[in-house]
Protein backbone atom coordinates (compact mmCIF):
# COMPACT_ATOMS: atom_id res chain seq x y z
CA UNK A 1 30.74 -32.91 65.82
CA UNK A 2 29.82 -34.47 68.98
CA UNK A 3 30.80 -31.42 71.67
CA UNK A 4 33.29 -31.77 74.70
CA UNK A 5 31.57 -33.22 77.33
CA UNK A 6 32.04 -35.18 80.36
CA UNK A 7 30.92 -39.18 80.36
CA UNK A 8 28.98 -37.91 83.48
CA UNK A 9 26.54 -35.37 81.42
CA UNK A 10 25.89 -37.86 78.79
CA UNK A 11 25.42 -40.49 81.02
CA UNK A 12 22.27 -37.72 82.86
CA UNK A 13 20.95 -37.02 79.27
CA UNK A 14 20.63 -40.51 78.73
CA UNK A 15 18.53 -40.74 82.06
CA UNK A 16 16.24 -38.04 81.68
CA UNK A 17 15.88 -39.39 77.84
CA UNK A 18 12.37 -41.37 76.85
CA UNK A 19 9.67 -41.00 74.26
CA UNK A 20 5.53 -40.60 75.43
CA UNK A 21 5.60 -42.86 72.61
CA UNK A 22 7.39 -45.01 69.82
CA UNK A 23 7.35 -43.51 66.64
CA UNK A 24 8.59 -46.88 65.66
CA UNK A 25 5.88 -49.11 67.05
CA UNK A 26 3.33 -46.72 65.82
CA UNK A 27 4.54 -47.80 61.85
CA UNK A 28 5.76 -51.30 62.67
CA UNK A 29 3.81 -52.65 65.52
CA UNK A 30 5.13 -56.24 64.22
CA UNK A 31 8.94 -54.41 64.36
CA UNK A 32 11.40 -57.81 66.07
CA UNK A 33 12.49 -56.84 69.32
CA UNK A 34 15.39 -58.66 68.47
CA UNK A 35 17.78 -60.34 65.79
CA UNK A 36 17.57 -63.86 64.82
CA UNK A 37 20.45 -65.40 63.39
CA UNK A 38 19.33 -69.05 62.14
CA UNK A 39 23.22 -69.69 59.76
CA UNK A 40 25.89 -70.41 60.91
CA UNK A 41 27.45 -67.28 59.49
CA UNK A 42 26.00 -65.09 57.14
CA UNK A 43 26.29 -65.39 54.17
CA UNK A 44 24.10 -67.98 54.78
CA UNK A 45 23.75 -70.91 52.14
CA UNK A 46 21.07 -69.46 50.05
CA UNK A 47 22.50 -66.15 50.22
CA UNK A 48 25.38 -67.73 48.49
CA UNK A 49 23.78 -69.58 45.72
CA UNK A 50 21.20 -66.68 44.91
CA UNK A 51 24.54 -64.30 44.77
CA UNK A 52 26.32 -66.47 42.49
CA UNK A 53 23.48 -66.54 40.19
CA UNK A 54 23.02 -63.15 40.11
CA UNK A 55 27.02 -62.54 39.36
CA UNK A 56 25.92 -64.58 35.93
CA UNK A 57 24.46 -61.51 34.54
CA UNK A 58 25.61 -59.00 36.81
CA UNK A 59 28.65 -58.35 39.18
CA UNK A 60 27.24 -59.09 43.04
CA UNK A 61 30.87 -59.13 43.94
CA UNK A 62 30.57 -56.25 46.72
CA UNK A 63 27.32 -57.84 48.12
CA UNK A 64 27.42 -58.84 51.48
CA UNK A 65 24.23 -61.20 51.29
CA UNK A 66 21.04 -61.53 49.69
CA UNK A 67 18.13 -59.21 51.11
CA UNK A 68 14.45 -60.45 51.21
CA UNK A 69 12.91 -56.75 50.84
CA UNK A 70 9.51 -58.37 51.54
CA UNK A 71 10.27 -59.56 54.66
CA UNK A 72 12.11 -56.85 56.26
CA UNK A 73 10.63 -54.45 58.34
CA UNK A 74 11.09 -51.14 60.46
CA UNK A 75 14.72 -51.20 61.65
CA UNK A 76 15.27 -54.59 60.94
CA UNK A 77 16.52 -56.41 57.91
CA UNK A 78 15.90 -59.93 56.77
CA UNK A 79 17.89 -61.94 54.20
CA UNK A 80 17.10 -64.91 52.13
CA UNK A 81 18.20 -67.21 55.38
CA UNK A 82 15.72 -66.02 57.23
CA UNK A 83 17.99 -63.99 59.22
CA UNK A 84 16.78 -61.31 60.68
CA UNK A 85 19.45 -58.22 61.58
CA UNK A 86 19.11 -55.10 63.38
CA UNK A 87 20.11 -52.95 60.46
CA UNK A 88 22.14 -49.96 61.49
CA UNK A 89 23.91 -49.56 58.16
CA UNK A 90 20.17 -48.29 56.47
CA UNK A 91 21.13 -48.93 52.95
CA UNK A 92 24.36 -46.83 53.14
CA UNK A 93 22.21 -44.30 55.35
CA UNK A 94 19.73 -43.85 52.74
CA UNK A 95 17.33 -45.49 54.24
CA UNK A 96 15.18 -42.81 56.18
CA UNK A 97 11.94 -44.19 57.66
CA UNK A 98 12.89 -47.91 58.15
CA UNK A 99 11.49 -50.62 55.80
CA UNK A 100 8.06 -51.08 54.63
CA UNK A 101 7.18 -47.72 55.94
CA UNK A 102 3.01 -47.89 55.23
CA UNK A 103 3.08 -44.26 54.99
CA UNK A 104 5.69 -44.75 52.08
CA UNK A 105 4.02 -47.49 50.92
CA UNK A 106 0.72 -45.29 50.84
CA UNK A 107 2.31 -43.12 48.91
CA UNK A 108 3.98 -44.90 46.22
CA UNK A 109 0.54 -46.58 45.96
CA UNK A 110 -1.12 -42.87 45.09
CA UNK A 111 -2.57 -41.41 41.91
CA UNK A 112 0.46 -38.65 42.03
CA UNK A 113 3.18 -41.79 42.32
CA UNK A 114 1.32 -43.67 39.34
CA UNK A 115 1.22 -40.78 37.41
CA UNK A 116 4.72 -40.05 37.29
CA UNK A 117 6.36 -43.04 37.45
CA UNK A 118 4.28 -44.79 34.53
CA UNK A 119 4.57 -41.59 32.17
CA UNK A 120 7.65 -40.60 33.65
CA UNK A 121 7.96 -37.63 32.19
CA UNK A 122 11.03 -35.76 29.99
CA UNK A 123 10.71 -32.98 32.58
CA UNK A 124 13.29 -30.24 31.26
CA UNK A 125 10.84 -30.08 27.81
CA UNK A 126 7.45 -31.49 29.23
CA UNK A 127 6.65 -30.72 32.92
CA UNK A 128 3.80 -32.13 34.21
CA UNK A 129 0.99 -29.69 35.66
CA UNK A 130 1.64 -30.73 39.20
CA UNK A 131 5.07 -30.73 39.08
CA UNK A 132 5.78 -27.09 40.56
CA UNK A 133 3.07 -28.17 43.55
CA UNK A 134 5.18 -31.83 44.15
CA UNK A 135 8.73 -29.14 44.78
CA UNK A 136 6.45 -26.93 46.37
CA UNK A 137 5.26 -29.62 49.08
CA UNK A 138 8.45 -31.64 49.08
CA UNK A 139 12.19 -30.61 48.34
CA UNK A 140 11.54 -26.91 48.37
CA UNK A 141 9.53 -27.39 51.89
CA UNK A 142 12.82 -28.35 54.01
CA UNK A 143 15.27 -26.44 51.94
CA UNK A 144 18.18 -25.17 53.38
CA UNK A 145 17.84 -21.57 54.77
CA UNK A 146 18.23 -18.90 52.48
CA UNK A 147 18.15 -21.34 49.48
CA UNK A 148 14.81 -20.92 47.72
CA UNK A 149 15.82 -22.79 44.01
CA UNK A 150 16.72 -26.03 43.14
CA UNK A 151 17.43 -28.24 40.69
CA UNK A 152 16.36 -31.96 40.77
CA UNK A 153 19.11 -34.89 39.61
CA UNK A 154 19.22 -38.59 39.61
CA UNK A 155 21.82 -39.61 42.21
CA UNK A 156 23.88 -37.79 44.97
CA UNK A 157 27.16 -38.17 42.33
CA UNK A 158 24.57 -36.21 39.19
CA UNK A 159 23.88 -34.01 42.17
CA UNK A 160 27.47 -33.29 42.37
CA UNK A 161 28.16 -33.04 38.72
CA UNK A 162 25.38 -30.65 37.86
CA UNK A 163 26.53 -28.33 40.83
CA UNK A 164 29.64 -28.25 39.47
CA UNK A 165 28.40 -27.71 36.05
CA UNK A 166 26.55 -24.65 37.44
CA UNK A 167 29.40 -23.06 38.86
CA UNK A 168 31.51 -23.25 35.76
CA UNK A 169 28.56 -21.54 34.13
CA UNK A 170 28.40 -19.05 36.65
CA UNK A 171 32.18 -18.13 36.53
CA UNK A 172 32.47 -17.81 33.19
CA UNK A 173 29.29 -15.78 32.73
CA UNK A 174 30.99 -13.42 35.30
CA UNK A 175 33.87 -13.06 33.18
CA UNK A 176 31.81 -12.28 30.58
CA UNK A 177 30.02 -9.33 32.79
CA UNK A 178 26.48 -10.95 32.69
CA UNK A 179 24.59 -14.02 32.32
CA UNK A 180 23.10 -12.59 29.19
CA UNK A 181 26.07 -11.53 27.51
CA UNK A 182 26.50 -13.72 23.96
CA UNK A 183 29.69 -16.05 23.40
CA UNK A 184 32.48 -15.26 21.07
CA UNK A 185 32.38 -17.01 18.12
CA UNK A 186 36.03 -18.45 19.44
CA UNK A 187 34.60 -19.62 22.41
CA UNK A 188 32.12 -21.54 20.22
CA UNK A 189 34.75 -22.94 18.17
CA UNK A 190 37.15 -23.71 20.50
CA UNK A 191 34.57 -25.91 22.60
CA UNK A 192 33.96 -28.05 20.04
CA UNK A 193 37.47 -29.30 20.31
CA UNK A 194 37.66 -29.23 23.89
CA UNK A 195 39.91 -26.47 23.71
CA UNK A 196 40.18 -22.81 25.39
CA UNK A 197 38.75 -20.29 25.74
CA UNK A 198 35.12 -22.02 25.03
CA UNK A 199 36.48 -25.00 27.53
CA UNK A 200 38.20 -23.11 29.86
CA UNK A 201 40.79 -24.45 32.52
CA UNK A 202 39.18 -24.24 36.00
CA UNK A 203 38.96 -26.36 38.31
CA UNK A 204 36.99 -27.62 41.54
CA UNK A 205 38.83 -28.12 44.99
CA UNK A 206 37.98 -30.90 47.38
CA UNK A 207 39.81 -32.14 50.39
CA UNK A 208 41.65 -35.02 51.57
CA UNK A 209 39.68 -38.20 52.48
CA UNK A 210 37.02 -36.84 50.96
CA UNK A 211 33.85 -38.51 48.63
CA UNK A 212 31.66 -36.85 46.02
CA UNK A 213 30.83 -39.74 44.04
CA UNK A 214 31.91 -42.08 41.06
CA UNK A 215 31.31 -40.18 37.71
CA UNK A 216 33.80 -38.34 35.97
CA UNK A 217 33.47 -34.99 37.54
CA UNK A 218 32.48 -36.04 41.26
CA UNK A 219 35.60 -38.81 41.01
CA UNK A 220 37.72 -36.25 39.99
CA UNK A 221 36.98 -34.59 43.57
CA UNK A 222 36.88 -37.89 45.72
CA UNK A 223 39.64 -38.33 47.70
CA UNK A 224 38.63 -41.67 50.08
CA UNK A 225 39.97 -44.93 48.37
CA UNK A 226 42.31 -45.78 45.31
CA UNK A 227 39.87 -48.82 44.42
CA UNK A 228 37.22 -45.53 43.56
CA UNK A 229 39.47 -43.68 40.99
CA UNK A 230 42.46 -46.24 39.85
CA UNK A 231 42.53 -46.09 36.05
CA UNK A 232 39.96 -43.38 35.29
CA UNK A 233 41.18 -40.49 33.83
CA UNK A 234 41.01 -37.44 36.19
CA UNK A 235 40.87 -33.59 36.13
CA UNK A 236 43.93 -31.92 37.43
CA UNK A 237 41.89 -30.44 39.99
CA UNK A 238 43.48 -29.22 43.52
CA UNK A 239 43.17 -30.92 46.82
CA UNK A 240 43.52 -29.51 50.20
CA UNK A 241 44.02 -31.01 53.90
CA UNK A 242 41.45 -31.43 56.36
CA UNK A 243 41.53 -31.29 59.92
CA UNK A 244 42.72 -34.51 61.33
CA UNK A 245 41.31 -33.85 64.95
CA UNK A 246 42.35 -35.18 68.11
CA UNK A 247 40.02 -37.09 70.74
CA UNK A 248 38.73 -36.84 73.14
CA UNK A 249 38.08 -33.42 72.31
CA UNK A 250 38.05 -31.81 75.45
CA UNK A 251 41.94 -32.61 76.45
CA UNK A 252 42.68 -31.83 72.72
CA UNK A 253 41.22 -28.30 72.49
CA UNK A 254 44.66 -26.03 71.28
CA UNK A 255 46.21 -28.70 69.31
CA UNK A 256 43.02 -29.20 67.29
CA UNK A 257 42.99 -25.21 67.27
CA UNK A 258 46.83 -25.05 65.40
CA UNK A 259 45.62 -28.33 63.26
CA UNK A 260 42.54 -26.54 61.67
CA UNK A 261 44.33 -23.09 61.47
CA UNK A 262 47.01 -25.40 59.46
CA UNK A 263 44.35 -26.66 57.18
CA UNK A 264 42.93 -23.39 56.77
CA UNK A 265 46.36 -21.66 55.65
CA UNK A 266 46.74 -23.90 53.29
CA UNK A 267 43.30 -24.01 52.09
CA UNK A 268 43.84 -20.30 51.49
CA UNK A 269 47.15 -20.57 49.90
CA UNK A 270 46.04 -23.86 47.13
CA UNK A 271 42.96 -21.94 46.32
CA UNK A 272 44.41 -18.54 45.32
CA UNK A 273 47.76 -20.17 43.41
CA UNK A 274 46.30 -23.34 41.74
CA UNK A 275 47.46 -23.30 38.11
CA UNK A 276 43.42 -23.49 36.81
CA UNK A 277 41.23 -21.00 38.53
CA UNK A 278 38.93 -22.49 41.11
CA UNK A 279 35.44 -21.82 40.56
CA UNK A 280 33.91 -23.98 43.58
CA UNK A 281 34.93 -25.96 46.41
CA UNK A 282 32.89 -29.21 47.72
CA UNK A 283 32.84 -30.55 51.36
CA UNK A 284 31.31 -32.53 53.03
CA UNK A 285 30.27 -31.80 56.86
CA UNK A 286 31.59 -35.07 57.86
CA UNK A 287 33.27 -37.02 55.68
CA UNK A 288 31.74 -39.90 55.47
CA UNK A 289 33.23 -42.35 53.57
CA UNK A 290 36.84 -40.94 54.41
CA UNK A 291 36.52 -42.11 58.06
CA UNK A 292 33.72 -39.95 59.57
CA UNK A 293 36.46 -37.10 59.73
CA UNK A 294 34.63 -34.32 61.90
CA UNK A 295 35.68 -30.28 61.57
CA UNK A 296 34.55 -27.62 64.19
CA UNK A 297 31.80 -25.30 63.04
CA UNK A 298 34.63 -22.61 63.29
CA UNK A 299 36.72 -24.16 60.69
CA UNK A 300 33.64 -24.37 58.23
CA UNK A 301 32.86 -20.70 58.83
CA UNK A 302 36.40 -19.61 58.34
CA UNK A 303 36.33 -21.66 54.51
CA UNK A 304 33.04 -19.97 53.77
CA UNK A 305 34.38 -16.31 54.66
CA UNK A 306 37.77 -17.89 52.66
CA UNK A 307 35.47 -18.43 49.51
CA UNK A 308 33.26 -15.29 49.71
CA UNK A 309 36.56 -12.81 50.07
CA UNK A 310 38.04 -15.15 46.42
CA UNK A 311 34.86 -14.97 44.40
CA UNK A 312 34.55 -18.75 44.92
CA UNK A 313 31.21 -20.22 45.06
CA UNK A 314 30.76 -23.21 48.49
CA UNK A 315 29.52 -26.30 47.24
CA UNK A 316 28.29 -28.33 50.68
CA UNK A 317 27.81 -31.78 49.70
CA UNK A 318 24.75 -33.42 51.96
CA UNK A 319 24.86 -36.38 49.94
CA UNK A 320 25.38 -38.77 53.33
CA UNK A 321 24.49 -36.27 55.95
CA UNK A 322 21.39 -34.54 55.28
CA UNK A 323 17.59 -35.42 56.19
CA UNK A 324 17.87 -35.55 59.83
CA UNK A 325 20.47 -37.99 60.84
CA UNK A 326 23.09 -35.34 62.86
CA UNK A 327 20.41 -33.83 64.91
CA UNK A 328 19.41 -31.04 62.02
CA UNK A 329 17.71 -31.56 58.90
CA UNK A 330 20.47 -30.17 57.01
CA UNK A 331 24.21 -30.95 58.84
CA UNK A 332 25.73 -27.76 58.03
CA UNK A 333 22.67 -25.95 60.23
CA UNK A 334 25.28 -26.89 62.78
CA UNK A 335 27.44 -24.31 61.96
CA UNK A 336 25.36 -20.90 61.88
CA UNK A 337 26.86 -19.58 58.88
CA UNK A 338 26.30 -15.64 58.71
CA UNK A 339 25.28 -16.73 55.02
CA UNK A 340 24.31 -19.67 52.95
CA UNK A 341 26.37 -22.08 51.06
CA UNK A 342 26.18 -21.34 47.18
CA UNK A 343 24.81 -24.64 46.83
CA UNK A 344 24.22 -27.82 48.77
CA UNK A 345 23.48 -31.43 47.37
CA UNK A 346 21.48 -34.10 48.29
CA UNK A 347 20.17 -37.40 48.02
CA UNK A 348 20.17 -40.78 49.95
CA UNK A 349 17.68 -40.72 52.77
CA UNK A 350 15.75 -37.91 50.28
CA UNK A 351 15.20 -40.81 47.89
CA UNK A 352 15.84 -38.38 45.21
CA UNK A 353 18.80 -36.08 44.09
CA UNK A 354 19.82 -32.49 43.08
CA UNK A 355 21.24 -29.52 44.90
CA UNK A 356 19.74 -26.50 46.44
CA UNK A 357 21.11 -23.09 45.46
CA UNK A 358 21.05 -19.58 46.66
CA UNK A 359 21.86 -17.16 44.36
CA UNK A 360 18.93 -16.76 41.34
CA UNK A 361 22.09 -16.15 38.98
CA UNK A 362 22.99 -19.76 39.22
CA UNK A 363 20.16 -20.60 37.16
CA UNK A 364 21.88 -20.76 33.42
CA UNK A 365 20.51 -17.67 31.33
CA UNK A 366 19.93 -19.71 28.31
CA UNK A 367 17.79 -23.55 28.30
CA UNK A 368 19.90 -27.23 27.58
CA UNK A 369 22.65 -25.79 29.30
CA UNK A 370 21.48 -27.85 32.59
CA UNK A 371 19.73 -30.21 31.14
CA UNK A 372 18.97 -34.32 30.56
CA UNK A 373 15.77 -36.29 29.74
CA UNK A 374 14.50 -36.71 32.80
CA UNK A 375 16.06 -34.07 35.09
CA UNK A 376 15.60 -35.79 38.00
CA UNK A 377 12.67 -38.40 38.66
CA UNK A 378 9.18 -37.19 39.20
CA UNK A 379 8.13 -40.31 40.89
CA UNK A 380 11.29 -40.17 43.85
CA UNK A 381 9.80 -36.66 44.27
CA UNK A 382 6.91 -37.49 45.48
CA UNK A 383 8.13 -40.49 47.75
CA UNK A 384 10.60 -37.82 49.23
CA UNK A 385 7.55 -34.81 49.91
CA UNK A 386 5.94 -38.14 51.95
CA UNK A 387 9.37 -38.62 53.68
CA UNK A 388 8.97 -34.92 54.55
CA UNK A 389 5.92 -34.99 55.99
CA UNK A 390 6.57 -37.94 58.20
CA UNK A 391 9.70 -36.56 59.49
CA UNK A 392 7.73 -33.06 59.97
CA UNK A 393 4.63 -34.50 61.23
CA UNK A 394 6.58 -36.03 63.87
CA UNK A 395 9.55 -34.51 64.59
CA UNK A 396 11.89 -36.82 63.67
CA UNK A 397 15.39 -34.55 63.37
CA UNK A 398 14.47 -33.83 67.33
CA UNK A 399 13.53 -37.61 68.23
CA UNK A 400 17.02 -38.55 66.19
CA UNK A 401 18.75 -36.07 68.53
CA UNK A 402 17.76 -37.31 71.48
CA UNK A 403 18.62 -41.04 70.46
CA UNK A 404 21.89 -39.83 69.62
CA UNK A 405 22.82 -38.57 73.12
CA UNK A 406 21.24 -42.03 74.34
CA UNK A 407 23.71 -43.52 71.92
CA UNK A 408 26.22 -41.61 72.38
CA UNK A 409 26.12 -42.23 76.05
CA UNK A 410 26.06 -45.85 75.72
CA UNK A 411 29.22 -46.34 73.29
CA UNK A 412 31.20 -43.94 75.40
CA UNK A 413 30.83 -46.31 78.17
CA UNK A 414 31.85 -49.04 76.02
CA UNK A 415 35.03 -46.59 75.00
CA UNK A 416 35.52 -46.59 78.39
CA UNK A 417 35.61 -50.26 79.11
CA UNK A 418 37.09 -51.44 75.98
CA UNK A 419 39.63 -48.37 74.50
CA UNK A 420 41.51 -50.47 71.91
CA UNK A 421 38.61 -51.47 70.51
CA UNK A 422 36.78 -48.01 70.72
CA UNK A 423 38.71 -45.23 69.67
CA UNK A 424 38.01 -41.60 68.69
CA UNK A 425 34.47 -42.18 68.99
CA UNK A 426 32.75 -39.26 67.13
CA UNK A 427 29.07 -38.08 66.15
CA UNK A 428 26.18 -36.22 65.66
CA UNK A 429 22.81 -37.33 66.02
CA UNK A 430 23.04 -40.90 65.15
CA UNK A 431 26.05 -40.78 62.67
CA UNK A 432 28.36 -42.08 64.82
CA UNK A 433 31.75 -43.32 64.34
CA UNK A 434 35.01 -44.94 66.05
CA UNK A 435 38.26 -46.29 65.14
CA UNK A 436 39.43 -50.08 65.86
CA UNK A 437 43.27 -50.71 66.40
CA UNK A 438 43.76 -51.52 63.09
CA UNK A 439 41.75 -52.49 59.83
CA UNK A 440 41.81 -56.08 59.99
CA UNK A 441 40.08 -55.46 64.06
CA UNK A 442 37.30 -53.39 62.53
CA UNK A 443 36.81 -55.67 59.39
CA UNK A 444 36.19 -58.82 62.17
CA UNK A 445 34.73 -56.69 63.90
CA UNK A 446 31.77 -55.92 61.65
CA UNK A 447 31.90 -59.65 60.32
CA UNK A 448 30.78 -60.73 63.76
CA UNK A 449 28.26 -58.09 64.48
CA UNK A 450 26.57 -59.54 61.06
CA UNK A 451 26.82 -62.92 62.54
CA UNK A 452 25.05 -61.94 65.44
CA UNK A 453 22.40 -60.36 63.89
CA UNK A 454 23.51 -56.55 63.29
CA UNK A 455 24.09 -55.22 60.04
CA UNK A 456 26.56 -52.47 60.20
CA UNK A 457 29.44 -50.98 57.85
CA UNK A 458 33.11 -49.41 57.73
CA UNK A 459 34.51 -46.27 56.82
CA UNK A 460 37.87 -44.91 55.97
CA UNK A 461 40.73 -47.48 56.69
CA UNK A 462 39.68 -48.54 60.41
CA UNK A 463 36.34 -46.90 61.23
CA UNK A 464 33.36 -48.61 62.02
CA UNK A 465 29.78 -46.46 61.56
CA UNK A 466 26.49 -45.99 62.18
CA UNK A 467 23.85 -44.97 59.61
CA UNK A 468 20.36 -45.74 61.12
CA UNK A 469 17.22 -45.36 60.06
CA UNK A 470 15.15 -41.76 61.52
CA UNK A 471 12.94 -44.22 63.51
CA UNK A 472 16.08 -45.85 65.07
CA UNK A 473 14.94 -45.33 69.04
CA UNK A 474 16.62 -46.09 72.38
CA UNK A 475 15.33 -49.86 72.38
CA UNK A 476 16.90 -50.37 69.09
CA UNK A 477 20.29 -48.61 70.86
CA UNK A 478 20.20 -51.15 73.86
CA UNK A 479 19.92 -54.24 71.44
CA UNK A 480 22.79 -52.62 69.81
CA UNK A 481 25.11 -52.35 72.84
CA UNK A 482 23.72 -55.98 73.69
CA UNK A 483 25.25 -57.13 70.61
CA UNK A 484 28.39 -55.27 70.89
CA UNK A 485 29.19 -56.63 74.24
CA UNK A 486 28.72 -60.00 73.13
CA UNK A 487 31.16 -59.89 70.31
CA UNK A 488 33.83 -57.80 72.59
């Protein structure tokens, strides 16, 4: 969460700001310097026709126009118009290095990348020999401090699912008094008719506004939108509030204070008398699709020291906010917890999926228990160790920091200038946020951004956001603001 601090000091930072050199440039010396809008409004024409022919065979009905991936590069996105957008959505911020990357490109290109995705392996029964050298070099590499295991999924929702999975195990093995300790022959019964004690009753808590994904499980926990859950059968699984924070922060200081002590009471109070034991909870830094709702790193530390004192495990779901794009690699660095989450998931601007985990004992005792054909995808893993090494190799969470004061700097002078159209602006790093006056503003909004040439996206019921690339640099920021003044 974006500290309190005067328009003054950001306005300095954003002086003193500057890079020797353009990290940008140096992959995509052909980057635009601008947009280029050539229809009318976009969708243009083509985009239409080539969408309707794709909803023949396949439902394009939440697509807002018709990419040429070819075409695009670095920060900037081109569509089947030829229109040519400063993209500061990045795929629904998975997009980490901008597109066309040539070291990505490199890499996909390599024996390793060939290898796996052409024999693609069933990796829980047939690892390939350089598989424990790809984790080695890649995911385990930037792992979260204090979590030296993993386990590798598909997408940031089978990330979810298979954390929660492991928990359940965990739990019950507990009950049992030790991973190794054999099941009843009840327990065996029972499961097979989805019935206690081999399926037990317990549950997994999530919070209010909150989004974990779209499968079974992970839906169960996402609290964002109706649309996302109406009509799918759910777990009776608790939810509790979350801080709904006052801005500017600075003038708001005690009542935020009483508002997260709230939240944290009754955290407390749904987690110890929910009518199914609650083995986990998930949250997310920010919540992201919920409306970019921020928490102070107090609050976070007070639900971890919550969880450790119940014998519940703290699922931190990095989905959306990991890689880099709040100023750390890993968003919840921003909290300096005495001790690790239990677990934290991942994917988007990874390019791959799974969670991290701390605690060996989370590993099930016995094999299939965590387990599908694939377990993951050999080939993403190997795009995401090159992802690593570019972000390493030039110190891209730092570079991302400093564009978000820049950024920051900038919109708060346009919060300034315009405040019904800018309200409760909110960020870290890049992955910024702010409210319109009401949801039809911020949908126009967006629409007219698009139509003059910048690709952005909502959140929550009125929030617009930012989800840039890592490579997204002060000259991308000032064509930004350009833009935004124009439509304003």
């Amino acid at each position: 969460m974006l500290r309190a601090t005067t328009t003054k000091r950001l306005a300095l930072l954003s002086a003193r700001r500057g890079y020797a050199t353009s990290v940008a440039k140096q992959y995509f010396p052909n980057e635009p310097t601008q947009p280029s809008v050539k229809t009318q409004s976009i969708p243009g024409p083509k985009s239409k026709e080539g969408l309707a022919e794709l909803h023949k065979a396949w439902d394009s009905s939440a697509a807002y126009f018709l990419s040429d991936y070819y075409k695009s590069i670095g920060n900037y996105l081109q569509d089947v118009d030829g229109n040519v957008m400063l993209d500061v959505y990045g795929q629904i911020a998975s997009n980490p290095l901008g597109y066309n990357n040539p070291a990505l490109i490199e890499s996909a290109r390599s024996d390793e990348a060939v290898n796996a995705l052409v024999n693609r392996p069933a990796t829980g029964n047939f690892p390939g020999n350089d598989y424990a050298k790809i984790l080695e070099d890649g995911v385990l590499k930037v792992a979260p401090k204090g979590m030296p295991h993993v386990w590798t999924a598909l997408s940031g929702s089978d990330a979810n699912e298979t954390a929660f999975k492991a928990a359940f195990i965990y739990q019950q093995a507990k009950r049992r008094g030790g991973m190794d300790k054999p099941f009843t022959a009840e327990e065996l019964e029972s499961t097979m008719n989805n019935q206690k004690p081999g399926s037990p009753e317990l549950s997994i808590l999530s919070f209010e506004s909150s989004f974990h994904g779209r499968t079974f499980g992970s839906l169960s926990c996402t609290r964002s939108k109706p649309i996302h859950k109406i009509d799918i059968p759910a777990f009776n699984w608790p939810k509790a509030p979350f801080p709904k924070l006052q801005y500017p922060l600075e003038d708001n200081v005690q009542a935020n204070k009483e508002e997260e002590a709230r939240c944290l009471e009754e955290f407390e109070k749904i987690l110890t008398t929910w009518h199914s034991p609650v083995a986990a909870i998930i949250v997310e830094p920010i919540q992201a699709e919920g409306g970019d709702n921020h928490a102070s790193p107090a609050f976070f530390r007070s639900l971890r020291e919550i969880t450790q004192r119940h014998g519940v495990l703290m699922i931190v779901d990095e989905v959306q906010t990991g890689v880099g794009a709040t100023g750390k690699f890993w968003a919840h660095e921003h909290w300096n917890l005495p001790t690790p989450p239990d677990m934290v998931t991942f994917s988007k601007k990874a390019q791959t999926a799974g969670y991290y985990f701390s605690n060996p004992e989370l590993r099930p005792y016995l094999p299939f228990r965590q387990f599908n054909t694939w377990c993951g995808d050999p080939s993403k893993l190997v795009l995401a160790k090159s992802i690593y090494k570019e972000i390493l190799d030039k110190d891209l969470v730092t570079k991302t920091a400093e564009t978000g004061d820049y950024l920051m700097a900038e919109l708060t002078k346009l919060s300034e200038k315009y405040p019904t159209q800018f309200q409760n602006l909110r960020g870290q790093g890049t992955f910024v946020a702010w409210d319109a006056a009401t949801p039809a503003d911020r949908d126009a909004f967006i629409a007219n951004m698009r139509n003059n040439g910048v690709n952005m996206g909502g959140c929550g019921s009125q929030s617009a956001r930012l989800r840039p690339t890592l490579v997204f640099e002060k000259s991308h920021v000032d064509t930004l603001v350009d833009v935004i003044k124009k439509v304003l």
